[in-house]
PDB file of N, CA and C in Angstrom:
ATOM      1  N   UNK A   1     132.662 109.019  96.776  1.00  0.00           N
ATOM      2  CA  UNK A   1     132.023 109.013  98.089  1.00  0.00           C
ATOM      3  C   UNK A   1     130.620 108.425  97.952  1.00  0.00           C
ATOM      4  N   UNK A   2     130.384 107.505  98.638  1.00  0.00           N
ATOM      5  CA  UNK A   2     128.811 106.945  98.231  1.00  0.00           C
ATOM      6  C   UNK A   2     127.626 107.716  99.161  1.00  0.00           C
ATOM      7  N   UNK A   3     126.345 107.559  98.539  1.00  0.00           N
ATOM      8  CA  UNK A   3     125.463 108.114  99.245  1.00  0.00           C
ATOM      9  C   UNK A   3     125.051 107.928 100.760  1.00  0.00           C
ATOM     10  N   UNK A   4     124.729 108.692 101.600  1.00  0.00           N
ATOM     11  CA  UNK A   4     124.037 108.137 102.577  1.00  0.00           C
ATOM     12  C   UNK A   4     122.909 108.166 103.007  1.00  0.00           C
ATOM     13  N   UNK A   5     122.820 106.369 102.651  1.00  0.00           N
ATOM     14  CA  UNK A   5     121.628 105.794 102.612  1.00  0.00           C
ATOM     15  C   UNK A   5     121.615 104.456 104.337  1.00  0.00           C
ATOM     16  N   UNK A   6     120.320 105.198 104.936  1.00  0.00           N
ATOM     17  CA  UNK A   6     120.210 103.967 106.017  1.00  0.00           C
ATOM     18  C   UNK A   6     118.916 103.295 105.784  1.00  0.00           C
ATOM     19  N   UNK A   7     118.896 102.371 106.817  1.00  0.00           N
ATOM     20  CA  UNK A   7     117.946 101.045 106.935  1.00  0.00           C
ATOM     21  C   UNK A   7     116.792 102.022 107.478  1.00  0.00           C
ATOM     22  N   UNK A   8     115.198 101.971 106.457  1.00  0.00           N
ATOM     23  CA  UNK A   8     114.110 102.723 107.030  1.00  0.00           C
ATOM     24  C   UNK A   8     113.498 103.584 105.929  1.00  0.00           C
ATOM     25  N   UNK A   9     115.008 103.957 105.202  1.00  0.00           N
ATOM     26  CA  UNK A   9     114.807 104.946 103.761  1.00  0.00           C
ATOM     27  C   UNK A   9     113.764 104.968 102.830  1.00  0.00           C
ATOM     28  N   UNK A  10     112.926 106.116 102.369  1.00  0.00           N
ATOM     29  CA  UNK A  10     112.529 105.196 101.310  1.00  0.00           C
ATOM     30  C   UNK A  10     112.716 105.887 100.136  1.00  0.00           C
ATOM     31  N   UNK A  11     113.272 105.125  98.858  1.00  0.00           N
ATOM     32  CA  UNK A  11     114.204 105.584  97.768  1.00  0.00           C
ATOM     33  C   UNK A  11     113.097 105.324  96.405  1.00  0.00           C
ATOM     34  N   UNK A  12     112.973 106.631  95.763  1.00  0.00           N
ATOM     35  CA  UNK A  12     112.437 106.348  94.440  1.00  0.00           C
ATOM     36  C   UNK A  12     113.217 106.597  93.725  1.00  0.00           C
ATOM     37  N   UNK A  13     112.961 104.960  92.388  1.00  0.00           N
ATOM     38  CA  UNK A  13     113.962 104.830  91.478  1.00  0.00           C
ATOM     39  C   UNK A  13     113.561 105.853  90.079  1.00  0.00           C
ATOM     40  N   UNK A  14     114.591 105.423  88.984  1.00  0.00           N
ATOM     41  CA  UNK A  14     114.004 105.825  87.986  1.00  0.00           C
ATOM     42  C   UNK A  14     113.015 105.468  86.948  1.00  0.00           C
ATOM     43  N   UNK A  15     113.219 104.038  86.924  1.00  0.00           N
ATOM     44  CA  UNK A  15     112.024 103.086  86.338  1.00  0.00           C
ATOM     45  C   UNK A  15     111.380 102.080  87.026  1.00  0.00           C
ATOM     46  N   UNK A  16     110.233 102.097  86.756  1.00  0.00           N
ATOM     47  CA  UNK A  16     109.206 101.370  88.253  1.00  0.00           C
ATOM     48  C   UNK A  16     109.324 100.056  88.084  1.00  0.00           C
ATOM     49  N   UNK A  17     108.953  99.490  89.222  1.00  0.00           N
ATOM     50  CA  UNK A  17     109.245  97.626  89.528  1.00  0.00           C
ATOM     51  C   UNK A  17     107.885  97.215  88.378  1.00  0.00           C
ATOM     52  N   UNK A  18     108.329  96.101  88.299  1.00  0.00           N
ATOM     53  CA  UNK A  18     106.925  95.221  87.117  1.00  0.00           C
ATOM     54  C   UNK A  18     105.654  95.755  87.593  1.00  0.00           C
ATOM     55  N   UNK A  19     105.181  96.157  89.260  1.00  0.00           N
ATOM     56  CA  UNK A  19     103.897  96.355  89.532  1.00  0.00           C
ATOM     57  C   UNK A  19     103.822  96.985  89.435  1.00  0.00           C
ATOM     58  N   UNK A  20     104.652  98.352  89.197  1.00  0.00           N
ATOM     59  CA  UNK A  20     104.249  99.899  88.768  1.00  0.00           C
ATOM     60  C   UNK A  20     104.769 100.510  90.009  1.00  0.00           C
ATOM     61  N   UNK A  21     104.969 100.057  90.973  1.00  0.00           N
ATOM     62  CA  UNK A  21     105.397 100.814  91.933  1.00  0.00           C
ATOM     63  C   UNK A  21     107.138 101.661  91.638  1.00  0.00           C
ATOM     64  N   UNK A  22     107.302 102.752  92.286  1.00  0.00           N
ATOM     65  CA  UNK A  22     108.814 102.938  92.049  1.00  0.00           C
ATOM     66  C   UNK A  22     109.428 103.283  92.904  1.00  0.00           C
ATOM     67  N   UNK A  23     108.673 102.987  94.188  1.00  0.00           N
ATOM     68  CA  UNK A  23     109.259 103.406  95.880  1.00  0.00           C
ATOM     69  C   UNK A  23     109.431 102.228  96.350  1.00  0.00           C
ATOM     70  N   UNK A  24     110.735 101.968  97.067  1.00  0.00           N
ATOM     71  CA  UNK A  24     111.652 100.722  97.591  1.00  0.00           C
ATOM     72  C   UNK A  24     112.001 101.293  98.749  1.00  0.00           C
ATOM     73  N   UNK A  25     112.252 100.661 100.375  1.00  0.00           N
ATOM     74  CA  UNK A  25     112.034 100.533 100.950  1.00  0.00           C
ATOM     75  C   UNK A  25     113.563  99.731 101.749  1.00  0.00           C
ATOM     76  N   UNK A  26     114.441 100.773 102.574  1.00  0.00           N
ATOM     77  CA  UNK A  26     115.722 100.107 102.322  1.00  0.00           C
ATOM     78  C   UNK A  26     115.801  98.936 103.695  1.00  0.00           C
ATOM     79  N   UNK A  27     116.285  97.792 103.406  1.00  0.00           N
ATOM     80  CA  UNK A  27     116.011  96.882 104.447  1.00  0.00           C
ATOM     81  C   UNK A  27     117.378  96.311 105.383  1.00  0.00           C
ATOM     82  N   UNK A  28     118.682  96.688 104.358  1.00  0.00           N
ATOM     83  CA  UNK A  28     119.826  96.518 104.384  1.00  0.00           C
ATOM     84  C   UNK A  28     120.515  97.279 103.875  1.00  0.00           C
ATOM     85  N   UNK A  29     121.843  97.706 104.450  1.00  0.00           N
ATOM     86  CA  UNK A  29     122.674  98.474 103.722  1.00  0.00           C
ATOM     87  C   UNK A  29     124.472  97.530 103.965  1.00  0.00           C
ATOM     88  N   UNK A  30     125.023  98.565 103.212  1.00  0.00           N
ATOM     89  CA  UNK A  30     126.456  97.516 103.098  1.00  0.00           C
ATOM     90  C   UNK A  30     126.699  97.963 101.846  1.00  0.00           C
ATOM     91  N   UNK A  31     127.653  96.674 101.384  1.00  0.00           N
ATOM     92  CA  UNK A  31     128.393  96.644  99.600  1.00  0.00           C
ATOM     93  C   UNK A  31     126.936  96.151  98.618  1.00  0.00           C
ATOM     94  N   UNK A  32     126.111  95.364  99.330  1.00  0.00           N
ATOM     95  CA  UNK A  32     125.087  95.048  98.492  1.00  0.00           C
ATOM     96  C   UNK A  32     123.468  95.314  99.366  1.00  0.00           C
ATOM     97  N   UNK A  33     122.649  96.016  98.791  1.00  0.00           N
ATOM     98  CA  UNK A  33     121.464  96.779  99.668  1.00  0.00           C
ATOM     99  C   UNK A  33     120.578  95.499  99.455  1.00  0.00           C
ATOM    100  N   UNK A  34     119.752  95.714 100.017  1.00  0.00           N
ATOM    101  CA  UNK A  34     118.511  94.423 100.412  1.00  0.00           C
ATOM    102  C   UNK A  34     117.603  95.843 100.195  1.00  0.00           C
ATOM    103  N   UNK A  35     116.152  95.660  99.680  1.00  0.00           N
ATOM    104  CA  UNK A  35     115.468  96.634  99.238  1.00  0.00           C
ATOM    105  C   UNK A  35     113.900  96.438  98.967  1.00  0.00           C
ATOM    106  N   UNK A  36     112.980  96.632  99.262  1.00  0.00           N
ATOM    107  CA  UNK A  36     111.461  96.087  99.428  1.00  0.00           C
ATOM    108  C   UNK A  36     110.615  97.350  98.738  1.00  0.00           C
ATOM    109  N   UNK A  37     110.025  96.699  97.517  1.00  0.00           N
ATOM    110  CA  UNK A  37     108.570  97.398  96.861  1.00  0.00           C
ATOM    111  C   UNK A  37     108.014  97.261  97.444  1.00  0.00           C
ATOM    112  N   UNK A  38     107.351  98.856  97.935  1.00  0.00           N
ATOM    113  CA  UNK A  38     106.809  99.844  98.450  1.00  0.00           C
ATOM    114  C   UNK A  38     105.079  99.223  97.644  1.00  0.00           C
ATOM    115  N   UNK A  39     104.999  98.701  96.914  1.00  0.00           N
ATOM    116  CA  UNK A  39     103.929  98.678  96.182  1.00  0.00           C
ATOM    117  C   UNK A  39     103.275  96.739  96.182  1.00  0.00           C
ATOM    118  N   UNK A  40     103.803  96.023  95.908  1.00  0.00           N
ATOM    119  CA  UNK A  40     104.325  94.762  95.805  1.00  0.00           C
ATOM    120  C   UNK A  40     104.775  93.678  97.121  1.00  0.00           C
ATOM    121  N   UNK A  41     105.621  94.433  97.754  1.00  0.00           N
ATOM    122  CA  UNK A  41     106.190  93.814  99.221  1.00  0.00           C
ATOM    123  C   UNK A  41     107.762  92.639  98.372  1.00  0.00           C
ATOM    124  N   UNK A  42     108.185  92.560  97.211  1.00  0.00           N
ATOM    125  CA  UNK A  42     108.694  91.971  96.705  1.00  0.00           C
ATOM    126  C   UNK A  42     110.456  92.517  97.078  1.00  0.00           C
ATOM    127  N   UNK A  43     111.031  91.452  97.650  1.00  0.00           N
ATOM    128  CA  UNK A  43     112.774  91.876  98.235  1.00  0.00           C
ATOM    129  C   UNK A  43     113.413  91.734  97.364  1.00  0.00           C
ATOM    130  N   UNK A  44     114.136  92.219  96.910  1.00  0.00           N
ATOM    131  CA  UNK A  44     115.661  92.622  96.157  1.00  0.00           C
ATOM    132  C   UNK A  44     116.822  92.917  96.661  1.00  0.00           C
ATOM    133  N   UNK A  45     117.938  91.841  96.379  1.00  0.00           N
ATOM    134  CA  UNK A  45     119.408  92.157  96.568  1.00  0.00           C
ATOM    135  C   UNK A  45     119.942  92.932  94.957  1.00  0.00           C
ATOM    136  N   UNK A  46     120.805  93.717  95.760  1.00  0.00           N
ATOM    137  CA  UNK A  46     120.976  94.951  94.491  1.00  0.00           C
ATOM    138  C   UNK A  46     122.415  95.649  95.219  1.00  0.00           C
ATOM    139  N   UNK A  47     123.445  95.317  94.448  1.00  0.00           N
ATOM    140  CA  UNK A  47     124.600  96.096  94.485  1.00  0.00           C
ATOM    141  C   UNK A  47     124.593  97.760  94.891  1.00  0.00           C
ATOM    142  N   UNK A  48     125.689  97.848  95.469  1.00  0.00           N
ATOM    143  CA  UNK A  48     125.376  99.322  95.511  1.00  0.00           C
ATOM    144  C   UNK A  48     125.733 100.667  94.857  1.00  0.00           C
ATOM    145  N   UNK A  49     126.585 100.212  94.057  1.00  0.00           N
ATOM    146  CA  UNK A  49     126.951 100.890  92.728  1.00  0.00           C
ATOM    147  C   UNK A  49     125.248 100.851  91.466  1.00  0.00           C
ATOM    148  N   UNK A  50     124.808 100.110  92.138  1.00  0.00           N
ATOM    149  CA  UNK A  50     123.826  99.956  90.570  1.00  0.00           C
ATOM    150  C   UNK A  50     122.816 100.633  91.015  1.00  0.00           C
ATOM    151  N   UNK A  51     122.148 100.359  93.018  1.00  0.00           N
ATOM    152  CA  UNK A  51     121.327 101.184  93.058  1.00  0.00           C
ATOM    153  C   UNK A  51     121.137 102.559  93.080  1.00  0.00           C
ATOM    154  N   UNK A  52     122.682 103.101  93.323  1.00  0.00           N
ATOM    155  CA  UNK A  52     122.816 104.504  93.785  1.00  0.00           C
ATOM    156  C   UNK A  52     122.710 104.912  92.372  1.00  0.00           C
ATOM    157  N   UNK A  53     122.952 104.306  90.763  1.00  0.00           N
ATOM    158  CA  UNK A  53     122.471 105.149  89.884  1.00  0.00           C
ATOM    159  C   UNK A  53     121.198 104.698  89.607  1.00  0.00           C
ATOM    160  N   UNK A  54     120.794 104.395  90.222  1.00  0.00           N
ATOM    161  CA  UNK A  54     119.299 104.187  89.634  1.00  0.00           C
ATOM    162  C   UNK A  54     118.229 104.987  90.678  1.00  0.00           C
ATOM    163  N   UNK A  55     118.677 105.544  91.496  1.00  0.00           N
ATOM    164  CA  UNK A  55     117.621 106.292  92.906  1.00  0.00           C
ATOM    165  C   UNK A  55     117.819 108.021  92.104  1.00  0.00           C
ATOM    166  N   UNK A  56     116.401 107.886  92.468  1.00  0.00           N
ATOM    167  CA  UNK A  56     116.021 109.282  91.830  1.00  0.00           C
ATOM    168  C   UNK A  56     115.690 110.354  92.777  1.00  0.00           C
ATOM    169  N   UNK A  57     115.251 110.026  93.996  1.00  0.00           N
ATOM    170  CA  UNK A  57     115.288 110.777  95.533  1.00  0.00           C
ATOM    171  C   UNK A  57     115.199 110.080  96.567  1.00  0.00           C
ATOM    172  N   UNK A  58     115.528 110.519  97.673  1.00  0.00           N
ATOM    173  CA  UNK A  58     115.470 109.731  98.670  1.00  0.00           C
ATOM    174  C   UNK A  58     114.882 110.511  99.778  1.00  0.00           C
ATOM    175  N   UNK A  59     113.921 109.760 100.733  1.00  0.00           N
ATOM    176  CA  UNK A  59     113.053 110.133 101.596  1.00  0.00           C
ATOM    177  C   UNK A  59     113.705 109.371 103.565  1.00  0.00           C
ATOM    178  N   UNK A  60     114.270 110.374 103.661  1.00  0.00           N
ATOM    179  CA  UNK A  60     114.879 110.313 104.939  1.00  0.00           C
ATOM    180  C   UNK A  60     113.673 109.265 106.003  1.00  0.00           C
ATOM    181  N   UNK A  61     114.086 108.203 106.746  1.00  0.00           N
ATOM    182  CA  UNK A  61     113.300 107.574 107.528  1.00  0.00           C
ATOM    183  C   UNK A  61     112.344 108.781 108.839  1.00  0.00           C
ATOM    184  N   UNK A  62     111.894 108.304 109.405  1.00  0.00           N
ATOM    185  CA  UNK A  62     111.610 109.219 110.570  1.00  0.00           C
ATOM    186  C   UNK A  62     112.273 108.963 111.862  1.00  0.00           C
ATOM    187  N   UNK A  63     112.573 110.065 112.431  1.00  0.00           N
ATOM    188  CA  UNK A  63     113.281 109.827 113.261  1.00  0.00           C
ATOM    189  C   UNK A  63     112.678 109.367 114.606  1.00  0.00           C
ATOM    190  N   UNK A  64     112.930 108.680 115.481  1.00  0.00           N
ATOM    191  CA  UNK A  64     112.456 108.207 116.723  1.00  0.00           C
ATOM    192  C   UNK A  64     112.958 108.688 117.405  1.00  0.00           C
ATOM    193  N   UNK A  65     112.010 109.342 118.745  1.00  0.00           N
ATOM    194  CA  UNK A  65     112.322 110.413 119.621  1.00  0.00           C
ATOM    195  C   UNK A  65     113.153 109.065 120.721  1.00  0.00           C
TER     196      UNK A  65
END
């Protein structure tokens, strides 16, 4: 069963992007996530088998009234 993860999320991994940041920023979801450092602004396409083992928590978007 895969995680549920929506567009807004923001997901810390287990090892941080080159800038040190380790909060990504979900931009797309599907078979392959689209994903933005939180630190950097730098986009990533990333399978979704690879990111779901690599997310270490996830921070629910906010909701809009």
């Amino acid at each position: 069963m895969p995680m549920a993860l929506n567009v807004g999320d923001k997901v810390t991994l287990k090892k941080p992007h080159p800038c040190g940041s380790k909060v990504f920023i979900i931009l797309r979801t599907g078979a392959d996530f689209r994903i933005k450092c939180d630190g950097c602004g730098h986009e990533i396409w990333i399978p979704r088998p690879n990111l779901e083992k690599r997310i270490k928590q996830v921070e629910p978007a906010p909701q809009k009234e």
